[in-house]
PDB file of N, CA and C in Angstrom:
ATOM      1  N   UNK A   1      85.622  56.874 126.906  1.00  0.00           N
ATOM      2  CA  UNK A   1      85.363  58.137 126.220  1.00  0.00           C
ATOM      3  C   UNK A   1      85.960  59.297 127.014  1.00  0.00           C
ATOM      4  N   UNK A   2      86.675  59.849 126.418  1.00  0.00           N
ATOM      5  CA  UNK A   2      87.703  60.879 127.230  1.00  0.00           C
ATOM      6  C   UNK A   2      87.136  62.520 127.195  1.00  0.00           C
ATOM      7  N   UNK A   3      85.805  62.545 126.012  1.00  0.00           N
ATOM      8  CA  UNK A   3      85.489  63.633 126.279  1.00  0.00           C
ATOM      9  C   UNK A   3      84.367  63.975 127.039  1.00  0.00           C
ATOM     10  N   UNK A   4      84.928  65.167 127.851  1.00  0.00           N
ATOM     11  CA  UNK A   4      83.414  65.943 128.869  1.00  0.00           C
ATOM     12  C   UNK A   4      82.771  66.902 128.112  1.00  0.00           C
ATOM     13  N   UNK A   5      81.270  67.243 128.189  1.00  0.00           N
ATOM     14  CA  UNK A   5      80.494  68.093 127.649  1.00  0.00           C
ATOM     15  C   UNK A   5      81.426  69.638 127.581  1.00  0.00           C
ATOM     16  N   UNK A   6      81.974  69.557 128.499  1.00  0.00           N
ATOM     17  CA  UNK A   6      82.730  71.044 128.617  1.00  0.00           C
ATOM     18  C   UNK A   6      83.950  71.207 127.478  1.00  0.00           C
ATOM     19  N   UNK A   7      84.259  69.653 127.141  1.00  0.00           N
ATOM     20  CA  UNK A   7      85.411  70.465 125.878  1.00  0.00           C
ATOM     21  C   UNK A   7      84.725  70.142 124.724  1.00  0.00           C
ATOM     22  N   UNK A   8      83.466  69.469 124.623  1.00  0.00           N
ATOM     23  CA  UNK A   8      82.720  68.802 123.355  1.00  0.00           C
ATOM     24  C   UNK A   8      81.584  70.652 123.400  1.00  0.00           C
ATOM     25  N   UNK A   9      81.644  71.033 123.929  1.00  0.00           N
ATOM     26  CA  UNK A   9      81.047  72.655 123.904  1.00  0.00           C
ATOM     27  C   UNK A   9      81.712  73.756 123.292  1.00  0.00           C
ATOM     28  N   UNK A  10      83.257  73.436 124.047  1.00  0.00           N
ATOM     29  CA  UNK A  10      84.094  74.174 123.692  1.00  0.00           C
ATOM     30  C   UNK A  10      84.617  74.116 121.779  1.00  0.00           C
ATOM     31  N   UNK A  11      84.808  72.709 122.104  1.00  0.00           N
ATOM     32  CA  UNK A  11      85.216  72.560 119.978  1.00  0.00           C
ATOM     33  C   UNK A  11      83.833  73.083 119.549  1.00  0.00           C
ATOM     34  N   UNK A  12      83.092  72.874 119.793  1.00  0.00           N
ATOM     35  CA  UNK A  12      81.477  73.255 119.095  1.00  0.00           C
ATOM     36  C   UNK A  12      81.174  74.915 118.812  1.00  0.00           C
ATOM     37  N   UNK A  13      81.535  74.700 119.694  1.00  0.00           N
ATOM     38  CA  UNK A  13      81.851  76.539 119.708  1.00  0.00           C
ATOM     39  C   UNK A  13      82.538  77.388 119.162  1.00  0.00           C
ATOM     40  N   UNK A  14      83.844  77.142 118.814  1.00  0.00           N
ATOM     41  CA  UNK A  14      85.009  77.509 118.156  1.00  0.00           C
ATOM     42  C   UNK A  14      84.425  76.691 116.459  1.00  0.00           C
ATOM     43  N   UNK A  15      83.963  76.077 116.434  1.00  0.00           N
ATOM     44  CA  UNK A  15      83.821  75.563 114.643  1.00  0.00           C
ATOM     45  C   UNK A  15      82.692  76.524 114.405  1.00  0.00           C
ATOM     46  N   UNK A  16      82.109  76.266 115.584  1.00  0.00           N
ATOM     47  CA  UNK A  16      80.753  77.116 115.244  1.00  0.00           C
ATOM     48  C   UNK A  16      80.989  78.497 115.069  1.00  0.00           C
ATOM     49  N   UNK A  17      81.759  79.260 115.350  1.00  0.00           N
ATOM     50  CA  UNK A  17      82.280  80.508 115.185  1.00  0.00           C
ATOM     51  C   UNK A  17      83.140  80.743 113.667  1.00  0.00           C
ATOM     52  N   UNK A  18      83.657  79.729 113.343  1.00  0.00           N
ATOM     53  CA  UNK A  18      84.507  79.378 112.557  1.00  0.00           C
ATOM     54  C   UNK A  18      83.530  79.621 110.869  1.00  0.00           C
ATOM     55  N   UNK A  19      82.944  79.256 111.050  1.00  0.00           N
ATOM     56  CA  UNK A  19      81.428  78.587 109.996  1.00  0.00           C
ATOM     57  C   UNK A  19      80.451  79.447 109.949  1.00  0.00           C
ATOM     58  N   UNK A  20      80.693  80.248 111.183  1.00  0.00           N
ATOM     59  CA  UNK A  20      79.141  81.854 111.240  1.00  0.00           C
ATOM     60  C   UNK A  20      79.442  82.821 111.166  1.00  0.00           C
ATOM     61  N   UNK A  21      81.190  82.904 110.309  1.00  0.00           N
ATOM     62  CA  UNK A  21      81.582  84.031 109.811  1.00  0.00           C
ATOM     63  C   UNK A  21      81.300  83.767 107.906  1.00  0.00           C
ATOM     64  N   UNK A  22      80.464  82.946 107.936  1.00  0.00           N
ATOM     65  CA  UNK A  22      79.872  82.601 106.119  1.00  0.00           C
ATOM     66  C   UNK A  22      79.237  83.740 106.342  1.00  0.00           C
ATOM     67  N   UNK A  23      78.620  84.207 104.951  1.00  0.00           N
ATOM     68  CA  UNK A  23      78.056  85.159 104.472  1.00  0.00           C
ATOM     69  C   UNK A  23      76.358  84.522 104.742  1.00  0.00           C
ATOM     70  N   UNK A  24      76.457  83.260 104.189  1.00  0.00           N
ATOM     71  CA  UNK A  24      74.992  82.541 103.924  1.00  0.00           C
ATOM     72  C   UNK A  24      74.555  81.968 105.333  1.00  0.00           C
ATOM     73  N   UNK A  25      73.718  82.111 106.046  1.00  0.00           N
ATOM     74  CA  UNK A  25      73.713  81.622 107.389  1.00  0.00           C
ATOM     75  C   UNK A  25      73.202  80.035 107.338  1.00  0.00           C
ATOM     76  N   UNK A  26      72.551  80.151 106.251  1.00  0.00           N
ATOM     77  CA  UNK A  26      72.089  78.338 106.050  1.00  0.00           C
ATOM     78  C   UNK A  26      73.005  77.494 105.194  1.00  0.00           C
ATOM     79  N   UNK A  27      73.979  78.202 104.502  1.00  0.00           N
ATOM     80  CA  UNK A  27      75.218  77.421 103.949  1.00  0.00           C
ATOM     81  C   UNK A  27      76.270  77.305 105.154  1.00  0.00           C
ATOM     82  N   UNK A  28      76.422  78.624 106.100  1.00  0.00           N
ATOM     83  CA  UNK A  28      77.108  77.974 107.262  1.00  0.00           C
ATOM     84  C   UNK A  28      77.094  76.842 107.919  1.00  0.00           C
ATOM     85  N   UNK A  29      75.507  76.861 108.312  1.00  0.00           N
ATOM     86  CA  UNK A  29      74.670  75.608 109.212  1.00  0.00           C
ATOM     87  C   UNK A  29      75.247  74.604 108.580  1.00  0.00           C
ATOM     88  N   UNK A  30      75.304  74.649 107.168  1.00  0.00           N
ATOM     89  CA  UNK A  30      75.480  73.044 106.412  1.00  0.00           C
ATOM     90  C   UNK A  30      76.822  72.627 106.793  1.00  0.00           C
ATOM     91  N   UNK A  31      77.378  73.740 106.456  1.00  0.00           N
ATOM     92  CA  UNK A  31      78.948  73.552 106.726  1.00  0.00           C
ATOM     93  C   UNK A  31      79.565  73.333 108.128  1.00  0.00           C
ATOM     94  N   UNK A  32      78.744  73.630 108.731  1.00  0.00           N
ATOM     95  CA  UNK A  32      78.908  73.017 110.499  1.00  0.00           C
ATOM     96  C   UNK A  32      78.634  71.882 110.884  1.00  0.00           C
ATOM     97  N   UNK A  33      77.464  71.537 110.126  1.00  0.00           N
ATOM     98  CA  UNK A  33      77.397  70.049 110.463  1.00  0.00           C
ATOM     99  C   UNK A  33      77.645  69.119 109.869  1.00  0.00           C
ATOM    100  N   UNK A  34      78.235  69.087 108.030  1.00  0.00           N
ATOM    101  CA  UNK A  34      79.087  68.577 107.183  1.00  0.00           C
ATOM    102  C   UNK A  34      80.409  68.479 108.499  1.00  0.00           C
ATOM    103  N   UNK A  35      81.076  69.104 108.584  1.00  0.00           N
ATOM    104  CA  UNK A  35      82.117  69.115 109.639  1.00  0.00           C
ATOM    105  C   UNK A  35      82.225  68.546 110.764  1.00  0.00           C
ATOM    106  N   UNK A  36      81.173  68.202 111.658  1.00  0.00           N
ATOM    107  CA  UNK A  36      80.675  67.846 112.746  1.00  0.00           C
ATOM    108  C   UNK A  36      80.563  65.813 112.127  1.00  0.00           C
ATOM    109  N   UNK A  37      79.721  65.459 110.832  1.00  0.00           N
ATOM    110  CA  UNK A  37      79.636  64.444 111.012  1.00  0.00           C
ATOM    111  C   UNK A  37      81.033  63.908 110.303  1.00  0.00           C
ATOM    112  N   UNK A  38      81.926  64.649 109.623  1.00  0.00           N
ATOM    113  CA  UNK A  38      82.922  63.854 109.140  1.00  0.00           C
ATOM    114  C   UNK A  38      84.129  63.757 110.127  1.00  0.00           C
ATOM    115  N   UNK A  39      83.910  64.964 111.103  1.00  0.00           N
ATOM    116  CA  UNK A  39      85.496  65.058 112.005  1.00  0.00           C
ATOM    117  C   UNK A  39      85.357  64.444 113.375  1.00  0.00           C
ATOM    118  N   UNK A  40      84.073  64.366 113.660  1.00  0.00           N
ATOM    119  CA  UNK A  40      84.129  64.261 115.118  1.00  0.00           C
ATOM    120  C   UNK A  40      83.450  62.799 114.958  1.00  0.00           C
ATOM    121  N   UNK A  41      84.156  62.099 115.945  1.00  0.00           N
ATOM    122  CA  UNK A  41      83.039  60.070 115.886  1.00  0.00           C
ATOM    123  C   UNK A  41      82.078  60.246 116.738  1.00  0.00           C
ATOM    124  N   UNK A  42      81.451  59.003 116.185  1.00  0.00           N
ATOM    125  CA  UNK A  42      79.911  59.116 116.865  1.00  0.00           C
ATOM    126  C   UNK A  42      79.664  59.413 118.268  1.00  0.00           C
ATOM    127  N   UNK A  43      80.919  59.231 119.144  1.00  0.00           N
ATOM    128  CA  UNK A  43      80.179  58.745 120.517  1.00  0.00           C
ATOM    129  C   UNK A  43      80.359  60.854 120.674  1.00  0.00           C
ATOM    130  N   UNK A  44      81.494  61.530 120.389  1.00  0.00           N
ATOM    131  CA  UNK A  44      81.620  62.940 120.629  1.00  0.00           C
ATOM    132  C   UNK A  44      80.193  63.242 120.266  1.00  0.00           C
ATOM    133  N   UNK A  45      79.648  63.075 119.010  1.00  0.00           N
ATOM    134  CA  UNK A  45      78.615  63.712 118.568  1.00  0.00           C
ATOM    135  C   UNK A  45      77.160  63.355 119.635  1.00  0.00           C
ATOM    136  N   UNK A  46      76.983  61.637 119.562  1.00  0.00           N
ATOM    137  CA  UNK A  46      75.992  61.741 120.547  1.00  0.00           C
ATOM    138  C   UNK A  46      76.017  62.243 122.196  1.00  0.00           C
ATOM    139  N   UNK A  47      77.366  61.914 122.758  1.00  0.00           N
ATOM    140  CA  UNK A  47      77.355  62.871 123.979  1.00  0.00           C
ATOM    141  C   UNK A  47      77.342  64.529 124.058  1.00  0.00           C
ATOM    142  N   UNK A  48      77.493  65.028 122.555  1.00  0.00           N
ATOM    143  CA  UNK A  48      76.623  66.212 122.919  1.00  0.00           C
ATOM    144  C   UNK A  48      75.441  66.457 123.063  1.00  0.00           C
ATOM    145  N   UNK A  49      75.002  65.406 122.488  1.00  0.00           N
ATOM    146  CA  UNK A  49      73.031  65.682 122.011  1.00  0.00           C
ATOM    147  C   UNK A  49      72.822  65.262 123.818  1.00  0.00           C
ATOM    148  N   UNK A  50      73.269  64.291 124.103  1.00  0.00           N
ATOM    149  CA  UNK A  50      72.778  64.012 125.355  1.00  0.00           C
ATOM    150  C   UNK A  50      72.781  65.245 126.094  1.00  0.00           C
ATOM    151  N   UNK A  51      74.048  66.096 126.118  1.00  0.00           N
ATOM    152  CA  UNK A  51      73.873  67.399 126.580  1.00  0.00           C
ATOM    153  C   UNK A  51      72.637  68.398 126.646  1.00  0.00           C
ATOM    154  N   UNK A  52      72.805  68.886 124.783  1.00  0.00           N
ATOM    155  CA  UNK A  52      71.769  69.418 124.454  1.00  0.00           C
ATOM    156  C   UNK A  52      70.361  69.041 124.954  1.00  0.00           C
ATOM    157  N   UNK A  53      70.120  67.539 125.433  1.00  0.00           N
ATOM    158  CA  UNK A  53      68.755  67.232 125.858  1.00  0.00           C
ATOM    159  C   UNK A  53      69.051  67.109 126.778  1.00  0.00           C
ATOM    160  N   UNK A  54      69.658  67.233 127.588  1.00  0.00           N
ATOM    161  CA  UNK A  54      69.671  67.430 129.279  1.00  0.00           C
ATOM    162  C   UNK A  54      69.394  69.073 129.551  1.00  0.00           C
ATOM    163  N   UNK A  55      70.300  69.606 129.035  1.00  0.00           N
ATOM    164  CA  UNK A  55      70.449  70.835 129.446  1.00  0.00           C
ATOM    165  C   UNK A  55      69.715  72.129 128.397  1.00  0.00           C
ATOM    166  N   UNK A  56      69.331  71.706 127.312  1.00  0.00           N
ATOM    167  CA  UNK A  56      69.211  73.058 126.476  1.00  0.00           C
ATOM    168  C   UNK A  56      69.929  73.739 125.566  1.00  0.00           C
ATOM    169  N   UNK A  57      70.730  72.857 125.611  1.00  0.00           N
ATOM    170  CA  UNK A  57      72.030  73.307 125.328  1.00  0.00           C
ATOM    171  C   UNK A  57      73.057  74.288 125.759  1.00  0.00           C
ATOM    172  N   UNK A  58      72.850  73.761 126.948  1.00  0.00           N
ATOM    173  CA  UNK A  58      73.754  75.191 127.799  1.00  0.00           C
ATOM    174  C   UNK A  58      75.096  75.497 127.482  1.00  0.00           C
ATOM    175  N   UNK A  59      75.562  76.541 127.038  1.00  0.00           N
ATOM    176  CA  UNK A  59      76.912  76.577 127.102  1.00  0.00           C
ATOM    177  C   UNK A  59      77.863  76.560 125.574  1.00  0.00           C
ATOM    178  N   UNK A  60      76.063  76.657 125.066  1.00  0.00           N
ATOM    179  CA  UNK A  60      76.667  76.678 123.564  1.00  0.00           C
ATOM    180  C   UNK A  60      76.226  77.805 122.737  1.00  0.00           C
ATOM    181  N   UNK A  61      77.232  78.030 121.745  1.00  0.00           N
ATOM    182  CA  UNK A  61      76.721  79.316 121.116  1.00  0.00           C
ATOM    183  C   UNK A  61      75.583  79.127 120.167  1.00  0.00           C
ATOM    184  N   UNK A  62      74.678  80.601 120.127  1.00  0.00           N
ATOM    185  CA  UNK A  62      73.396  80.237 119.642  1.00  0.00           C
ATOM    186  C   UNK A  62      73.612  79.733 118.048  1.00  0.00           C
ATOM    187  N   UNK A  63      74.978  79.992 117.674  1.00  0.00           N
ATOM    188  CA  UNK A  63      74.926  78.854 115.964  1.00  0.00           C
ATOM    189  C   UNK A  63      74.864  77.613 116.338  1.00  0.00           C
ATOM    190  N   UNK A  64      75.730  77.511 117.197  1.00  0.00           N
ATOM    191  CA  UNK A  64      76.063  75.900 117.372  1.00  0.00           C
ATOM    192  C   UNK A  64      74.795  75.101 117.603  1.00  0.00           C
ATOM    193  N   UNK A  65      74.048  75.823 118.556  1.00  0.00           N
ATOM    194  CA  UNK A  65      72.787  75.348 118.646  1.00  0.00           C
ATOM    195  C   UNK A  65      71.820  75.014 118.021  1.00  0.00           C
ATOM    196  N   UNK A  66      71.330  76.065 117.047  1.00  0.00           N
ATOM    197  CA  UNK A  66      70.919  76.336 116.288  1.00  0.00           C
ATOM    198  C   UNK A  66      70.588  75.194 114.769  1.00  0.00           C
ATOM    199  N   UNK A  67      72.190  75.094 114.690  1.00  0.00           N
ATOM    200  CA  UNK A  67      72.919  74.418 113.709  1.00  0.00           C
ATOM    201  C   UNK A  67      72.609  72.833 114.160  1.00  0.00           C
ATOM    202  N   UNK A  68      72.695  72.269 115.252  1.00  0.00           N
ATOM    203  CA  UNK A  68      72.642  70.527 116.046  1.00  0.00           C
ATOM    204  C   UNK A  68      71.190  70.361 116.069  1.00  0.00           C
ATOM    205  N   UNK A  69      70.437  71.651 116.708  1.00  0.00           N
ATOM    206  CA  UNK A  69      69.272  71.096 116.892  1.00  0.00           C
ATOM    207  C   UNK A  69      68.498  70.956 115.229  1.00  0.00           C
ATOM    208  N   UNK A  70      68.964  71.810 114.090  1.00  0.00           N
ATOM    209  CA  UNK A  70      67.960  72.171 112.864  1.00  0.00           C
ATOM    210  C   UNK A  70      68.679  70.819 112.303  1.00  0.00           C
ATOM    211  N   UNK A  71      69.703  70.270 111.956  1.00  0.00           N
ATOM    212  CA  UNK A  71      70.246  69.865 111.008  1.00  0.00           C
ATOM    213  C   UNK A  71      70.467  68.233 112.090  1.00  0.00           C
ATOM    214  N   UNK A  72      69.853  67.821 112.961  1.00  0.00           N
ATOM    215  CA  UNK A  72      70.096  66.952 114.064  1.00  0.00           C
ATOM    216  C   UNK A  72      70.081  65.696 113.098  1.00  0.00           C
ATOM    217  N   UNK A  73      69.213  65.279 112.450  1.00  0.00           N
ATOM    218  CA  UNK A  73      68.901  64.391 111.287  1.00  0.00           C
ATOM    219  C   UNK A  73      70.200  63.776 110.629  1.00  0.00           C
ATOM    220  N   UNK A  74      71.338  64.480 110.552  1.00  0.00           N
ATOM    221  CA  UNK A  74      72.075  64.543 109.318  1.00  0.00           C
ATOM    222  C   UNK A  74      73.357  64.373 110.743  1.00  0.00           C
ATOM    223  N   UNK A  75      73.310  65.085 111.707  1.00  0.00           N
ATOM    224  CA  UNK A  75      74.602  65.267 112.668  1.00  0.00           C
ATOM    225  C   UNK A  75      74.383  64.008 113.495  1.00  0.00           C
ATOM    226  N   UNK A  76      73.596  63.561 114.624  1.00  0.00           N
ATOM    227  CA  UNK A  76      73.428  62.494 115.332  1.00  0.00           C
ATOM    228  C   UNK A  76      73.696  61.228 115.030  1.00  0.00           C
ATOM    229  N   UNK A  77      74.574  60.502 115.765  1.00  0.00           N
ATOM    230  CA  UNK A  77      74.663  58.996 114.821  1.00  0.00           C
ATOM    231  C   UNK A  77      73.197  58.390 114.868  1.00  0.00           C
ATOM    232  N   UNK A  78      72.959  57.126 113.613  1.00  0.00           N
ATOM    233  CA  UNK A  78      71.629  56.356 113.611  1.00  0.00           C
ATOM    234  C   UNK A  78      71.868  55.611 114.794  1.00  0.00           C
ATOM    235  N   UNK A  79      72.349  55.586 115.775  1.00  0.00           N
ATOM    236  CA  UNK A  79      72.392  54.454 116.664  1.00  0.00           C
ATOM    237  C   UNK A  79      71.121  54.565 117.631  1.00  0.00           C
ATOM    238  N   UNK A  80      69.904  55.058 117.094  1.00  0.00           N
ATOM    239  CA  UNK A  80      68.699  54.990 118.307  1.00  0.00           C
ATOM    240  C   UNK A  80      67.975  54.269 117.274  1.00  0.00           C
ATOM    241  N   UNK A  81      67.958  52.970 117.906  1.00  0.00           N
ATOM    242  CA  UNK A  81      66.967  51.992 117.565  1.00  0.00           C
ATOM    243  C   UNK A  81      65.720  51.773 118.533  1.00  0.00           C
ATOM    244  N   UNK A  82      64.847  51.843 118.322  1.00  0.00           N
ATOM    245  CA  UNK A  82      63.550  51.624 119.333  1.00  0.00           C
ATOM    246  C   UNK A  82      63.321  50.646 119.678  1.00  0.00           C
TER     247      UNK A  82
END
């Protein structure tokens, strides 16, 4: 896996900016994470969450955040089996 939290922050950030210039702030959200689960593969997506739950999400903008942690359901791969 070639990506570090620091450029998986960075794309997150830039879409997320991209998407929170919508008018609708909860049609943005959708549209961020519609985007998030079709463009990016699972392992990008879950090594951010690992982020986000390590850290708080440090380093991310408060949509991006916002947007992973509300809509996490729909963005996170199913791969947590108990």
């Amino acid at each position: 896996m070639g990506m570090n939290a620091t450029q998986l922050i960075k794309m997150a950030n830039q879409i997320g900016a991209f998407f929170a210039s919508q008018p609708n702030p909860e049609q943005a959200r959708a549209d961020f994470a519609m985007h998030l689960k079709k463009q990016w593969d699972p392992q990008m997506r879950t090594a951010l969450y690992v982020h986000i739950d390590a850290t708080a999400g440090e380093g991310l903008s408060a949509f991006a955040l916002e947007a992973m942690q509300g809509l996490r359901e729909q963005i996170e791969p199913l791969a947590r089996s108990a």
